[in-house]
Protein backbone atom coordinates (compact mmCIF):
# COMPACT_ATOMS: atom_id res chain seq x y z
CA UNK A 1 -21.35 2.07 37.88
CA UNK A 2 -22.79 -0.94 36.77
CA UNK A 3 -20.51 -3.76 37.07
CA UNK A 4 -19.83 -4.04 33.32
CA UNK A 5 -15.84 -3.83 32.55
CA UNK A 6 -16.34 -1.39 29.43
CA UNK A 7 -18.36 1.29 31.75
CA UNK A 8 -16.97 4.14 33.14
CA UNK A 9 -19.54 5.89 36.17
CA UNK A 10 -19.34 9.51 36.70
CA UNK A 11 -17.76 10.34 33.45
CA UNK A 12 -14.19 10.46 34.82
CA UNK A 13 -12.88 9.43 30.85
CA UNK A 14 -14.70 12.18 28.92
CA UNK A 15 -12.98 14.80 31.29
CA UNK A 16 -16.53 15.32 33.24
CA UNK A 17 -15.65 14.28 36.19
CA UNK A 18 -14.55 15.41 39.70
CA UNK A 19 -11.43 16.32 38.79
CA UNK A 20 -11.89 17.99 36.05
CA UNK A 21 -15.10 19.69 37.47
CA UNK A 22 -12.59 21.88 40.38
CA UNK A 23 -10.21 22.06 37.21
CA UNK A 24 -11.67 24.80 35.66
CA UNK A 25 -12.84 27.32 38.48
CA UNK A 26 -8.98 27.46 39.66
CA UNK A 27 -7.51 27.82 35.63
CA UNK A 28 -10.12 30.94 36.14
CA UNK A 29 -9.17 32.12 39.20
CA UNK A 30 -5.11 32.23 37.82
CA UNK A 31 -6.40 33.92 34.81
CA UNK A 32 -8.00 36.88 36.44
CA UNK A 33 -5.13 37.34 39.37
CA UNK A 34 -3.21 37.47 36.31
CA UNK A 35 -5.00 39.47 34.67
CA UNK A 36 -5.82 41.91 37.87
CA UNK A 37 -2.20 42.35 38.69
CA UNK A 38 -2.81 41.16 41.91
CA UNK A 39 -0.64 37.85 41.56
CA UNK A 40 2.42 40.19 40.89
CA UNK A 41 1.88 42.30 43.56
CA UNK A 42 2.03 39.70 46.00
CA UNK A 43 5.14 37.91 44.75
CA UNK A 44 6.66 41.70 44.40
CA UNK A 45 5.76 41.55 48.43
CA UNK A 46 7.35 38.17 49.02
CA UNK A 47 10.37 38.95 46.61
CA UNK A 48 10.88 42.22 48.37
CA UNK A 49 10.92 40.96 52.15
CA UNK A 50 7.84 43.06 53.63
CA UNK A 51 8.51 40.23 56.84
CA UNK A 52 12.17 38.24 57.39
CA UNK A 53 11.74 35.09 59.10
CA UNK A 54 15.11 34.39 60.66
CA UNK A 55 16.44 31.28 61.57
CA UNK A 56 16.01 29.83 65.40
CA UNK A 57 12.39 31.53 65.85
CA UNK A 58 9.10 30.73 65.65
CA UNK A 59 7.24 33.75 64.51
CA UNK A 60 8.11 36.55 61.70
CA UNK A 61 10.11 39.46 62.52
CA UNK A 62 9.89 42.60 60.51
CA UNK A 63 13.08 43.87 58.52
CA UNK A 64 14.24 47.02 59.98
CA UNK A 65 14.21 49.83 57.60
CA UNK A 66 18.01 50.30 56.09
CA UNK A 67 19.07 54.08 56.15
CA UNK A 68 20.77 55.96 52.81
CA UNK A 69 22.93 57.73 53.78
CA UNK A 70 24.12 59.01 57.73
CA UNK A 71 23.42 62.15 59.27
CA UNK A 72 26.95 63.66 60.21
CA UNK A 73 26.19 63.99 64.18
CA UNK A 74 24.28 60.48 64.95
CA UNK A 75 25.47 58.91 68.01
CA UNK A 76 24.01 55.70 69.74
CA UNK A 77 24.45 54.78 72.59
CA UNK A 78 24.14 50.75 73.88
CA UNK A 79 25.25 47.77 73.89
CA UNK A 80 27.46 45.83 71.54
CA UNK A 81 29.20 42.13 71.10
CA UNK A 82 31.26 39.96 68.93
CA UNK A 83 30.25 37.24 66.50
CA UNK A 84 32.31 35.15 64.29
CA UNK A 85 33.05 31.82 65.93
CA UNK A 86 32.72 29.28 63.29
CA UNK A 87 29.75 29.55 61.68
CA UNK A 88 30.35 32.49 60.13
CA UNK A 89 34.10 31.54 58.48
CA UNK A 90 33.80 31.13 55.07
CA UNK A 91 30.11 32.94 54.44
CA UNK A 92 29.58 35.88 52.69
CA UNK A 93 28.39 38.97 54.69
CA UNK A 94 25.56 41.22 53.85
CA UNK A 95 28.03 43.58 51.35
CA UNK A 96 28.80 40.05 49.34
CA UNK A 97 32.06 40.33 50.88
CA UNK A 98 33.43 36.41 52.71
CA UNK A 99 33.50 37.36 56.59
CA UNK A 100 37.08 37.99 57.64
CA UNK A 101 37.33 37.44 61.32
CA UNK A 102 40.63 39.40 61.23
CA UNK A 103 39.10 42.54 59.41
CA UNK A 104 37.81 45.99 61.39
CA UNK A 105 34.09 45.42 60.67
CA UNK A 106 30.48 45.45 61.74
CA UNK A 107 27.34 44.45 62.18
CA UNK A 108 24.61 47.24 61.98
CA UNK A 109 20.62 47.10 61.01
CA UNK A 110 20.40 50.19 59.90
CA UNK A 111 23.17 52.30 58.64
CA UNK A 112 24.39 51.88 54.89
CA UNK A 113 27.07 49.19 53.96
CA UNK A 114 30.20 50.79 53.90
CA UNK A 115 29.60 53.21 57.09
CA UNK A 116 32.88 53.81 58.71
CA UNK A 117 32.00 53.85 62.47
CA UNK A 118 33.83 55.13 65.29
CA UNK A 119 33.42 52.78 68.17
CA UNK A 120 34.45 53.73 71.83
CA UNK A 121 34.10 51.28 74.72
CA UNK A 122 33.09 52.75 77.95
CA UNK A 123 33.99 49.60 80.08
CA UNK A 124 37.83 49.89 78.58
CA UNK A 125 38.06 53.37 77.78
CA UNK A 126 39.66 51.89 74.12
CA UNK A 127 38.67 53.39 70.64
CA UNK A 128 38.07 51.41 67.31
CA UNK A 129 37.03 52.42 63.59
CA UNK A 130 35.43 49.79 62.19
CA UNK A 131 33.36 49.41 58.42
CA UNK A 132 29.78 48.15 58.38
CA UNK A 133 29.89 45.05 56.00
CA UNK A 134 27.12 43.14 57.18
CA UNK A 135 23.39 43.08 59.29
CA UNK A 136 22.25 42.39 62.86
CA UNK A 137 22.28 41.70 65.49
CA UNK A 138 19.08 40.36 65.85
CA UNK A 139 18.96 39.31 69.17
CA UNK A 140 18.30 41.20 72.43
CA UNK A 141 19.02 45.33 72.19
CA UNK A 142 22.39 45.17 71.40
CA UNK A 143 23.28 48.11 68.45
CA UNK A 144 26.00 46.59 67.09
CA UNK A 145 27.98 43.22 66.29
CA UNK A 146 31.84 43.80 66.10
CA UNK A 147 34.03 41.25 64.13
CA UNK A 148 37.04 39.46 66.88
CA UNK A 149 39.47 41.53 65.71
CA UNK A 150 37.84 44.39 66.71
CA UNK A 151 36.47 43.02 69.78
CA UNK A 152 39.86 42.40 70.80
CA UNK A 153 41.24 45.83 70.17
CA UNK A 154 37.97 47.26 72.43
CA UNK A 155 39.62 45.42 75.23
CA UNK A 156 35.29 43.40 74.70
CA UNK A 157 36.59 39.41 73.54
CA UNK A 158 36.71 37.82 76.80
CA UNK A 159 33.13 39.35 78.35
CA UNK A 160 30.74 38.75 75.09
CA UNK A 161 29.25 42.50 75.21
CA UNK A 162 30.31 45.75 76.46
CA UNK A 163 28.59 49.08 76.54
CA UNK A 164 29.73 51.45 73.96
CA UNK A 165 28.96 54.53 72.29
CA UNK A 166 29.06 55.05 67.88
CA UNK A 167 29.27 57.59 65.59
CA UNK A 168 30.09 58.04 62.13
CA UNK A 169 33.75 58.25 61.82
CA UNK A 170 35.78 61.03 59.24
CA UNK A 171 38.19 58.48 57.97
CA UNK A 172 40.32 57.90 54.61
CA UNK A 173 38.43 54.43 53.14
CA UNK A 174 41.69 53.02 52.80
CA UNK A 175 42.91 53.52 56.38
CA UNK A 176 41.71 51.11 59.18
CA UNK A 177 42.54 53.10 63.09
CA UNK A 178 42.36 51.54 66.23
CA UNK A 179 43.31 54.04 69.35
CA UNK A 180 44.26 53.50 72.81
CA UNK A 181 42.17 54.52 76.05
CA UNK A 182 41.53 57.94 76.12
């Protein structure tokens, strides 16, 4: 730079400048990802959920694997709870469906939207069929999340979690059962 008003040092108005010298490298490096397939692959990755980061945690949890279809004798075996206090009223589920805190469903990682599962407290000894409309839960080793309603018919509501047992349940879609102890 000299000082003069009419002189531009380094060349930064005839596009030869720093700017424009990193410019070009990176329009070249976009070109050839493009080119390569790679960039798709890696939005395919982020599109697709190869890691879930849920909300309330620091690091990346991986997205259990969702099953197709259920194997006619699968039991389980754990522990279950309730969810729908207020944050949930109004939102739609994992089916696209609005949660229905009144409504005979679940919360399952794996098993297909739509599962009808047969629920059976062992605390209360009570029986419930209930439809898996949504995912989780995500927190601790619980199996299963049920909605209130079906909480309350498990005899579960006023102690959070319970231990229960689940299996898929031979039951008309149209029909919703809830049994007494057994």
């Amino acid at each position: 730079m000299t000082g003069y008003p009419d002189h531009h040092g380094g060349g930064e108005a005839t596009g030869h400048g720093p700017v424009a010298r990193f410019a070009w490298p990176v329009v070249i490096a976009c070109l050839m990802l493009a080119a390569s397939g790679a960039a798709n692959a890696a939005c395919a990755v982020a599109r697709h959920g190869a890691v879930m980061v849920r909300h309330g945690t620091r690091g990346a949890a991986r997205r259990p694997p969702v099953m197709s279809r259920v194997p006619p004798h699968r039991s389980q075996h754990g522990l279950a709870s309730w969810y729908g206090t207020g944050r949930q009223l109004g939102h739609a589920t994992a089916s696209g469906e609005t949660f229905d805190p009144d409504a005979l469903t679940a919360a399952h990682t794996q098993l297909p939207l739509g599962t009808r599962l047969l629920v059976h407290s062992r605390r209360t000894g009570r029986s419930v069929v209930v439809r898996v409309n949504d995912r989780g839960p995500f927190r601790g080793h619980r199996i299963l999340d049920l909605s209130p309603e079906a909480a309350r018919q498990l005899g579960i509501l006023g102690t959070g979690t319970a231990p229960v047992d689940i299996e898929p349940a031979d039951v008309a879609a149209d029909e919703e059962v809830a049994s007494a102890p057994r």
